[in-house]
C-alpha atoms as a PDB file:
ATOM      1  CA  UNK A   1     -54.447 -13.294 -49.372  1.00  0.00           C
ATOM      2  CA  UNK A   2     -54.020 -16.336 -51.623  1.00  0.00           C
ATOM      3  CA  UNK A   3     -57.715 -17.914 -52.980  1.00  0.00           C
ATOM      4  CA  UNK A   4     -58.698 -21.010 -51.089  1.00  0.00           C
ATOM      5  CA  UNK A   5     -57.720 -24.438 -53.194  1.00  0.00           C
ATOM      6  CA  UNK A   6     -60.744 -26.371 -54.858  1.00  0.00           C
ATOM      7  CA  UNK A   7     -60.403 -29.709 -53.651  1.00  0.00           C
ATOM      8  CA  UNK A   8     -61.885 -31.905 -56.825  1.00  0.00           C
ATOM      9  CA  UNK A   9     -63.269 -35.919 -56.487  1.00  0.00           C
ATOM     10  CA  UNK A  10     -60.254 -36.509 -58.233  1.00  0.00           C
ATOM     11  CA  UNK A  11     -58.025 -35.443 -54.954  1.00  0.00           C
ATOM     12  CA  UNK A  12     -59.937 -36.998 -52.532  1.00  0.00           C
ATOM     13  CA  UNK A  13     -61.404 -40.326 -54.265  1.00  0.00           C
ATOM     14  CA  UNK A  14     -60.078 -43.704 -53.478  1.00  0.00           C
ATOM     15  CA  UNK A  15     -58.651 -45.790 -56.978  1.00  0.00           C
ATOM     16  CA  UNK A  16     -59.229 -49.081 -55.395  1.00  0.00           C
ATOM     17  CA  UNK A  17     -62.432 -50.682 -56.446  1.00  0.00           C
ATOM     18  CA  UNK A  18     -63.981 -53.903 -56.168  1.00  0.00           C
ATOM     19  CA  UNK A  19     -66.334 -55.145 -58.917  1.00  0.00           C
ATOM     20  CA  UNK A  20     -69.057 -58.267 -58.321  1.00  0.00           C
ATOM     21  CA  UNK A  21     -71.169 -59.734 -60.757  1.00  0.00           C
ATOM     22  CA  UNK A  22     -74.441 -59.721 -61.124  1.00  0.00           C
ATOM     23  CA  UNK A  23     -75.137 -63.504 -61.389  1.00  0.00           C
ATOM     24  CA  UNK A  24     -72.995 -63.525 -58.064  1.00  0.00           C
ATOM     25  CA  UNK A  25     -75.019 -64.550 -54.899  1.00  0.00           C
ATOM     26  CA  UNK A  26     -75.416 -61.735 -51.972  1.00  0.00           C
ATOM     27  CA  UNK A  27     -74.051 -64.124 -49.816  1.00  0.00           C
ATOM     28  CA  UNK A  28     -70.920 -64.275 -52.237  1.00  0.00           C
ATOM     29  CA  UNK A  29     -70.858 -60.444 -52.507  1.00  0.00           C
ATOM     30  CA  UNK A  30     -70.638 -60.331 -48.185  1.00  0.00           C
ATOM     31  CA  UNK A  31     -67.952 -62.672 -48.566  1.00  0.00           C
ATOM     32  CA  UNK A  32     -66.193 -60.226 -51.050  1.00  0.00           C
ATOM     33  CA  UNK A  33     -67.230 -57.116 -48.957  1.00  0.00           C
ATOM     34  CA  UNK A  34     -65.788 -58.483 -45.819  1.00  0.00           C
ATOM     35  CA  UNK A  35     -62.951 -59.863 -47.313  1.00  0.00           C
ATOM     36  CA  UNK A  36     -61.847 -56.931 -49.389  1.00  0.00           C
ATOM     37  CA  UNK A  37     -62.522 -54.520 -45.831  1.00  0.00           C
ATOM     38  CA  UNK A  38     -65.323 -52.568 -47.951  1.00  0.00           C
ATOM     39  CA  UNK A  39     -68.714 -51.338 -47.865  1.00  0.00           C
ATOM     40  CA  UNK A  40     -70.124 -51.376 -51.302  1.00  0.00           C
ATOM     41  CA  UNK A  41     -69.333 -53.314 -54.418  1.00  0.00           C
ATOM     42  CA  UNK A  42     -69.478 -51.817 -58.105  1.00  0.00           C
ATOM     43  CA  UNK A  43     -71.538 -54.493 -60.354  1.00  0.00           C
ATOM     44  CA  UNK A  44     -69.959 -55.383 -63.544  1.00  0.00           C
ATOM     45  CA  UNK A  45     -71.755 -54.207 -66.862  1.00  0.00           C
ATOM     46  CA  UNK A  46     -73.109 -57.449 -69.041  1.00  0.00           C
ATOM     47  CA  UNK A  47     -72.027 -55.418 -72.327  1.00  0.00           C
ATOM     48  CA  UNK A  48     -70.781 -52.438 -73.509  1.00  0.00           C
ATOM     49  CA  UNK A  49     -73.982 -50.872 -73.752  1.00  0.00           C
ATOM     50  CA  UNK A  50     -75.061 -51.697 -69.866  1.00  0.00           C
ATOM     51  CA  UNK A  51     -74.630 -49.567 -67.099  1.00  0.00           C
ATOM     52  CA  UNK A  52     -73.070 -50.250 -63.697  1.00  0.00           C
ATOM     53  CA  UNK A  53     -74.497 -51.174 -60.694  1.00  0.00           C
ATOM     54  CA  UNK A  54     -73.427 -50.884 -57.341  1.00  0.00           C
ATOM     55  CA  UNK A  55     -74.724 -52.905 -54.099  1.00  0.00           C
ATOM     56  CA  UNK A  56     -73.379 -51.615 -50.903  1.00  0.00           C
ATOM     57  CA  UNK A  57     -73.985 -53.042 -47.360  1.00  0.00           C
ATOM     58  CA  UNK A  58     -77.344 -50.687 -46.181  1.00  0.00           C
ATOM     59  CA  UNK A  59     -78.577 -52.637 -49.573  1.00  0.00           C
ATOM     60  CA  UNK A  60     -78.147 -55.900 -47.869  1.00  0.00           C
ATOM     61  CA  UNK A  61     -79.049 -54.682 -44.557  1.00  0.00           C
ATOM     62  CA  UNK A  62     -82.430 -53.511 -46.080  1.00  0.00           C
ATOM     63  CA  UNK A  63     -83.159 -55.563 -48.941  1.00  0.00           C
ATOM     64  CA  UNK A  64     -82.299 -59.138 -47.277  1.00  0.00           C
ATOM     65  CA  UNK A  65     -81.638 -59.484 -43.580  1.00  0.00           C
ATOM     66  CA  UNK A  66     -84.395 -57.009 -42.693  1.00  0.00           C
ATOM     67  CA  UNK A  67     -86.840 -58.778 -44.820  1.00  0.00           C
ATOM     68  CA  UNK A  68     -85.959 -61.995 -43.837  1.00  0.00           C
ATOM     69  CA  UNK A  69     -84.263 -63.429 -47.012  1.00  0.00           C
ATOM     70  CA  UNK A  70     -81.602 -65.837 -47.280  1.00  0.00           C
ATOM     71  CA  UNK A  71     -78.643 -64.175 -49.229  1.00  0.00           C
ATOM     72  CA  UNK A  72     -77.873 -67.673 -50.875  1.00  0.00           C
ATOM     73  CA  UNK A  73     -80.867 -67.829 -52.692  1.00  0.00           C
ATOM     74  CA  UNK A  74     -80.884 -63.922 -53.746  1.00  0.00           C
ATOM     75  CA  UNK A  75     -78.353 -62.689 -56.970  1.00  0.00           C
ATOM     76  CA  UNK A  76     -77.111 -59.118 -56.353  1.00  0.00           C
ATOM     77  CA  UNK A  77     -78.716 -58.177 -59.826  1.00  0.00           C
ATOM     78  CA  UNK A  78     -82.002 -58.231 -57.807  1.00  0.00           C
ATOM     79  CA  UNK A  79     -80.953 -55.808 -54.918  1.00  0.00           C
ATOM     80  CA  UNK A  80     -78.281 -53.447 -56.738  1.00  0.00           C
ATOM     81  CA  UNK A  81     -78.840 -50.188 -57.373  1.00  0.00           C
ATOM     82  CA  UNK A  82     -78.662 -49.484 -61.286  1.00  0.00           C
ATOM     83  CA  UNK A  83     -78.085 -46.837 -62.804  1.00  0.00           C
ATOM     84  CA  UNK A  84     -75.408 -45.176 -60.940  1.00  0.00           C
ATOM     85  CA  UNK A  85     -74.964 -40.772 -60.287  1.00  0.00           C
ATOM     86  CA  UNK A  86     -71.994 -40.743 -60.875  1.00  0.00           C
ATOM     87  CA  UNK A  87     -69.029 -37.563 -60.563  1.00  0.00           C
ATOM     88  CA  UNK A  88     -66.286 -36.408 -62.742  1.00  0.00           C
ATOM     89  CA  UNK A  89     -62.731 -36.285 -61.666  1.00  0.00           C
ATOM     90  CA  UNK A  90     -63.215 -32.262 -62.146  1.00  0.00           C
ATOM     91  CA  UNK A  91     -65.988 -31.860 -60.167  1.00  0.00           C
ATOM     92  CA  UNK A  92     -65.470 -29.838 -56.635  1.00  0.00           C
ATOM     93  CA  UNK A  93     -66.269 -31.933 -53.606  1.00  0.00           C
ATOM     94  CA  UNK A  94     -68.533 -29.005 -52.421  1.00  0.00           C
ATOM     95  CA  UNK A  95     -70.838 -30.107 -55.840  1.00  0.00           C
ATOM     96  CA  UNK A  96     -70.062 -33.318 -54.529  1.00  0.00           C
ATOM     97  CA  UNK A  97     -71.337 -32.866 -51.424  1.00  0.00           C
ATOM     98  CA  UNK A  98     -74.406 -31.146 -52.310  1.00  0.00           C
ATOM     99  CA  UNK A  99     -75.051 -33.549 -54.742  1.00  0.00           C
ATOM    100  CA  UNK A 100     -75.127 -36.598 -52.108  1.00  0.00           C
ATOM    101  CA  UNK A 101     -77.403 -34.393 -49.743  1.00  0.00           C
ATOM    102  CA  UNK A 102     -80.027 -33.927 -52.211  1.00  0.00           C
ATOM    103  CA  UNK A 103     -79.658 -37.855 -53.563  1.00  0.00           C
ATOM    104  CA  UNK A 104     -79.618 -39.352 -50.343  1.00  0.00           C
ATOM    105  CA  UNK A 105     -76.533 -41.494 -51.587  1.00  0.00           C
ATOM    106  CA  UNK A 106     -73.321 -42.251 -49.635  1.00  0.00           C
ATOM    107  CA  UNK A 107     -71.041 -42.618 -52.098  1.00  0.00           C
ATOM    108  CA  UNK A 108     -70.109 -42.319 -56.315  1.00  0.00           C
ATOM    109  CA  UNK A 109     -68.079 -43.871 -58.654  1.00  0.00           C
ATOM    110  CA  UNK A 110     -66.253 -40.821 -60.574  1.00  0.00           C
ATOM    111  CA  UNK A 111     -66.272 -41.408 -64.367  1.00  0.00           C
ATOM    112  CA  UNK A 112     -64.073 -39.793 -66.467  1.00  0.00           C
ATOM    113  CA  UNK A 113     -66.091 -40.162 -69.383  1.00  0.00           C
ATOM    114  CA  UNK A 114     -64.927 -43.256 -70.759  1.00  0.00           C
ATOM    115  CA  UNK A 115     -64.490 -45.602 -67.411  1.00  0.00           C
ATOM    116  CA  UNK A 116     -64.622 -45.802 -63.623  1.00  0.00           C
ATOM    117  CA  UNK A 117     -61.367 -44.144 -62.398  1.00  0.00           C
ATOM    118  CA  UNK A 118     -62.318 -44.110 -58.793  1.00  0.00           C
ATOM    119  CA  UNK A 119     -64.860 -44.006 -56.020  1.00  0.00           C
ATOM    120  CA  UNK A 120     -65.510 -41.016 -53.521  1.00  0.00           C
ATOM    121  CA  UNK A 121     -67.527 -41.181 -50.142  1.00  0.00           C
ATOM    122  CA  UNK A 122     -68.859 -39.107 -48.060  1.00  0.00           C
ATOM    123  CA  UNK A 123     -66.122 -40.039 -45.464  1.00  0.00           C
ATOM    124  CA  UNK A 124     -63.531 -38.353 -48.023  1.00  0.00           C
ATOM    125  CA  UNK A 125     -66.083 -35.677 -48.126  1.00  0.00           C
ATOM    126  CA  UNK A 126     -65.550 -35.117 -44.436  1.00  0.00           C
ATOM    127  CA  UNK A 127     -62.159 -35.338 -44.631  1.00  0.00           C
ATOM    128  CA  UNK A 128     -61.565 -32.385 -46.802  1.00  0.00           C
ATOM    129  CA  UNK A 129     -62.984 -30.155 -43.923  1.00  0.00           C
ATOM    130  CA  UNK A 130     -60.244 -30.858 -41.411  1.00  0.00           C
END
């Protein structure tokens, strides 16, 4: 009997990601969500030294409609989420999985150590099972 396959981030993650800034308006980063068909948007780093951010839809959801805020007065800076879990490329979407149970988190960028090479979900996640 042949061992089973270990399906890694790397296999399942999508390479297409959309970046916002921080200065940008939520309104603006809607615009870009709805646009781009996503659900979340990575936040670029002010320098080298900063880390990413990501704001995702259940962040506007929560953080603006639900409280009653207007999204063209509110800068994403002030609802991301900062810093990022991220995964490795290497790391088996089992971990993966276990990893967003515990956090609570929907999806990661993976990080190969020296930049973003992708984003996984938990929809990928899912996917592996079938």
């Amino acid at each position: 009997m042949a061992a089973k396959k270990v399906v890694k981030a790397g296999d399942v993650m999508t390479k297409d990601i959309e970046y916002v800034d921080g200065s940008a308006t939520v309104e603006e980063a809607v615009k870009m969500m709805n646009n781009k068909k996503v659900y979340s948007l990575l936040v670029n780093t002010r320098n080298t030294d900063d880390a990413f951010g990501i704001v995702t839809r259940k962040d506007v959801v929560s953080k603006i409609v639900a409280q009653g805020k207007d999204p063209k007065a509110v800068k994403v800076h002030e609802i991301m989420t900062k810093p990022l879990i991220t995964v490795s490329p290497g790391l088996s979407v089992e971990y993966c999985a276990r990893l967003f149970a515990k956090t609570g988190i929907r999806r990661a960028p993976v990080f190969d150590g020296k930049k973003i090479v992708g984003m996984i979900n938990n929809t990928a996640l899912l996917k592996t099972l079938l």
